[in-house]
Protein backbone atom coordinates (compact mmCIF):
# COMPACT_ATOMS: atom_id res chain seq x y z
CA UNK A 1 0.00 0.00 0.00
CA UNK A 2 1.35 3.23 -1.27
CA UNK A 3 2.41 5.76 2.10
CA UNK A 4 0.19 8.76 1.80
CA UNK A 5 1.86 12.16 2.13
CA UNK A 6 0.91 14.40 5.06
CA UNK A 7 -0.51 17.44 3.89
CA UNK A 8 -0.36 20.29 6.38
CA UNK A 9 -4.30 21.90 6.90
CA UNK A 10 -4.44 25.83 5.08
CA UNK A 11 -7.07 27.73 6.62
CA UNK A 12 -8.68 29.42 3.40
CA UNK A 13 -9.08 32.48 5.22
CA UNK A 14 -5.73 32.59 6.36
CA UNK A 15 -3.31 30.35 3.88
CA UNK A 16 0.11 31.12 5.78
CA UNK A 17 -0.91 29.40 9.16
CA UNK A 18 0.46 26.00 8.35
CA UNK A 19 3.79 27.21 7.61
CA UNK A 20 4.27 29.08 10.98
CA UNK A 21 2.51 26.76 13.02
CA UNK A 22 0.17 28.88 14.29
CA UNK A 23 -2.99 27.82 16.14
CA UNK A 24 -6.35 28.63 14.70
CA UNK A 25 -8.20 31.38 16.51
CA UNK A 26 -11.63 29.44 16.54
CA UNK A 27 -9.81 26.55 18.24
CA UNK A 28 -8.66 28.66 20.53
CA UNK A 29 -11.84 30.23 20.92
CA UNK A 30 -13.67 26.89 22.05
CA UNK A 31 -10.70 26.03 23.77
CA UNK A 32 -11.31 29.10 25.62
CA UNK A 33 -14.89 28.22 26.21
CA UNK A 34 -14.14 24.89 27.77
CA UNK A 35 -11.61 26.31 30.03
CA UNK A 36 -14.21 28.76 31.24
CA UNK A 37 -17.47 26.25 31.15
CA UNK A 38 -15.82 22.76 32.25
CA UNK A 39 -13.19 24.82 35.05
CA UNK A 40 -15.94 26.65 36.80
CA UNK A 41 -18.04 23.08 36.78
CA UNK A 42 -14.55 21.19 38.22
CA UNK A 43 -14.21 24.18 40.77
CA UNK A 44 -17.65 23.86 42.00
CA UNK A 45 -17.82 19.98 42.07
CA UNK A 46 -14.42 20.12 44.14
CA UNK A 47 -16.15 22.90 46.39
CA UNK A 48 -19.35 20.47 47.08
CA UNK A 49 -16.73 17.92 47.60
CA UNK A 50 -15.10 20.00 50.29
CA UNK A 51 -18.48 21.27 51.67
CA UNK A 52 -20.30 18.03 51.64
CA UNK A 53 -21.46 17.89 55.19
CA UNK A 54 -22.77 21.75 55.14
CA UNK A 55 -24.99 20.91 51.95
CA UNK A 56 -28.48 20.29 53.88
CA UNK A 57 -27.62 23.51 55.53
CA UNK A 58 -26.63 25.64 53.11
CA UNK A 59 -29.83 24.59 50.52
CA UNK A 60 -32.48 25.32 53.11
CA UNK A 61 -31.00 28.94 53.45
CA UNK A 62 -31.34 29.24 49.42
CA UNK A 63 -34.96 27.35 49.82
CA UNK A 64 -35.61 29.77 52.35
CA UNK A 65 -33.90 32.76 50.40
CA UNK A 66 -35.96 31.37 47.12
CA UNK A 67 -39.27 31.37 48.67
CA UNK A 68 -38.85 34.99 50.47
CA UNK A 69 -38.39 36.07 46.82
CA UNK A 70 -40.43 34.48 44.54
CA UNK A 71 -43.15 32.81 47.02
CA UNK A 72 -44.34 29.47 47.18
CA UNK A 73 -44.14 28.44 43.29
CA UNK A 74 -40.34 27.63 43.46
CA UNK A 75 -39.47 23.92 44.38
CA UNK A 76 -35.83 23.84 45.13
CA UNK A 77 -34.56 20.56 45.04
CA UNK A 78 -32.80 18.65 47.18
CA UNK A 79 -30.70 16.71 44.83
CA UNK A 80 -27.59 17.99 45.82
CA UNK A 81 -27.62 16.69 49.11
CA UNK A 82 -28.83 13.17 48.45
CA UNK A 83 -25.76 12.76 45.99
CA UNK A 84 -23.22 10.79 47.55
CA UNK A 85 -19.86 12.91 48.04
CA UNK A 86 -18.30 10.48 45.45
CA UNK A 87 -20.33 11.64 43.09
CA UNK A 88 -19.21 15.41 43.10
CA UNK A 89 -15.78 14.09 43.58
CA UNK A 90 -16.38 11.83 39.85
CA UNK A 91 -17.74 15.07 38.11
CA UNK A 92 -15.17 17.36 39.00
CA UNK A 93 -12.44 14.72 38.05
CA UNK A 94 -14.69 14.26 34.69
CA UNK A 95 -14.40 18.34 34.34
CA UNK A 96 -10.86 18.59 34.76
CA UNK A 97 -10.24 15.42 31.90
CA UNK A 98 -12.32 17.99 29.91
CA UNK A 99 -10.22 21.22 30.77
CA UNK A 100 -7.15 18.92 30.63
CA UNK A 101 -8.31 17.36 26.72
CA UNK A 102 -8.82 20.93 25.62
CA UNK A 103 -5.25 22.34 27.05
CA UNK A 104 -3.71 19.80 24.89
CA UNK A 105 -5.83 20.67 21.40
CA UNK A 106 -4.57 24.12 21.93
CA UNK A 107 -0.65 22.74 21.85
CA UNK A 108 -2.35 20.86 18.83
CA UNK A 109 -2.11 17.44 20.15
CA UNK A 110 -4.82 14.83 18.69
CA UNK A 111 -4.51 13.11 22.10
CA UNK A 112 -6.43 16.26 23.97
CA UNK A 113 -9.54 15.54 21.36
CA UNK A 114 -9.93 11.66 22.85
CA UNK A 115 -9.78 12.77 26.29
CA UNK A 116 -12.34 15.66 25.92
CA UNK A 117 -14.45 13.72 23.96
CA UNK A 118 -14.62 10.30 26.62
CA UNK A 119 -14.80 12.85 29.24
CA UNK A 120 -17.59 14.43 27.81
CA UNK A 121 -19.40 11.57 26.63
CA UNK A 122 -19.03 10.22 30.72
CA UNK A 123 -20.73 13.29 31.67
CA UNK A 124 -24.02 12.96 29.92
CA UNK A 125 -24.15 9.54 31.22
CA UNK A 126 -23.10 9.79 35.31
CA UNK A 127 -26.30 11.36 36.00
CA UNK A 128 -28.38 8.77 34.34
CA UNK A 129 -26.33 6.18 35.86
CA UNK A 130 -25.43 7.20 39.39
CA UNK A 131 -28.26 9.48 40.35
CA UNK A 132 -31.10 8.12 37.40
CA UNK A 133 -32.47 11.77 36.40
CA UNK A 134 -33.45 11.42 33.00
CA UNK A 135 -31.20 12.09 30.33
CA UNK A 136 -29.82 15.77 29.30
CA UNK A 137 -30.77 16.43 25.57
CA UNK A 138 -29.87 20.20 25.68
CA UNK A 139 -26.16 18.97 27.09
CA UNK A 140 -25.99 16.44 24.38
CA UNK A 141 -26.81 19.04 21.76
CA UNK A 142 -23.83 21.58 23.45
CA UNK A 143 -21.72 17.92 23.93
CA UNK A 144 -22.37 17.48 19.86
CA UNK A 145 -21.84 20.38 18.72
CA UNK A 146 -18.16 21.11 20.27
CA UNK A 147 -16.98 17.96 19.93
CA UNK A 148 -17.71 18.37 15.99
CA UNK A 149 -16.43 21.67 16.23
CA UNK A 150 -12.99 20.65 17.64
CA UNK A 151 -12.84 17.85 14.79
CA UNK A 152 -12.54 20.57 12.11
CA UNK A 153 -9.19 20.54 13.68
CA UNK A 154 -7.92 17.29 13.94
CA UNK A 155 -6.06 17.44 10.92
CA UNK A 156 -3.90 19.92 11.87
CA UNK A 157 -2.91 18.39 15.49
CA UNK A 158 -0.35 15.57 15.65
């Protein structure tokens, strides 16, 4: 079988790129993105982690804080504190995979897409699975769409 020649991706917009080994700006836009989306969600998760035992507390002052506001219609619920601490501990370690995929598609390394991508794919499942609340369309739809974003640009990460 005849070796096929690597062709270095040109961004038609912007056909000197390859040559100086630039990274695209939209990948680092969505790289951005991530960092800011999937870090907050890994710095909260650890926080829960940390204040696991203060979470029964801390939701009946929002319940309370909720109703003063906007009366009896809200129904705050009490998921949070019925999740096992292992469970926060599993999504922030799933958040930081994320953060950690999409630090190494901005050095351009194919390796970053797989990780984002499992982690990602984990993430719509662990609440079916460990907590059984049905499953998040509007996440798979955000899931989708930036993992097929980010795959316009495998073929310019080694």
């Amino acid at each position: 079988m005849e070796e096929q020649e690597n062709i270095p991706y040109t961004d038609p917009e912007e056909p000197n790129r390859a040559a100086t080994g630039e990274r695209p700006s939209w990948l680092m836009v969505l790289c951005i993105l991530t960092f800011i989306g999937s870090g907050i969600s890994c710095l909260g998760y650890f926080l829960f982690t940390g204040i696991y035992s203060s979470l029964p507390m801390i939701m009946e002052q929002a319940r309370d804080m909720m109703v003063s506001i906007y009366g009896d219609k809200v129904d705050v619920s009490q998921a949070l504190v019925v999740q096992p601490r292992m469970y926060y501990l599993l999504l922030c370690l799933l958040y930081a995979a994320s953060v950690t995929g999409a630090a190494f598609m901005l050095g351009l390394r194919k390796v970053g897409f797989h990780i984002y991508t499992v982690a990602q794919a984990l993430l719509l499942v662990a609440p079916v699975l460990f907590v059984h609340l049905p499953f998040d369309v509007g996440g798979l739809l955000v899931t989708v769409a930036f993992v097929l974003l980010y795959a316009t640009f495998l073929k310019q990460m080694h």
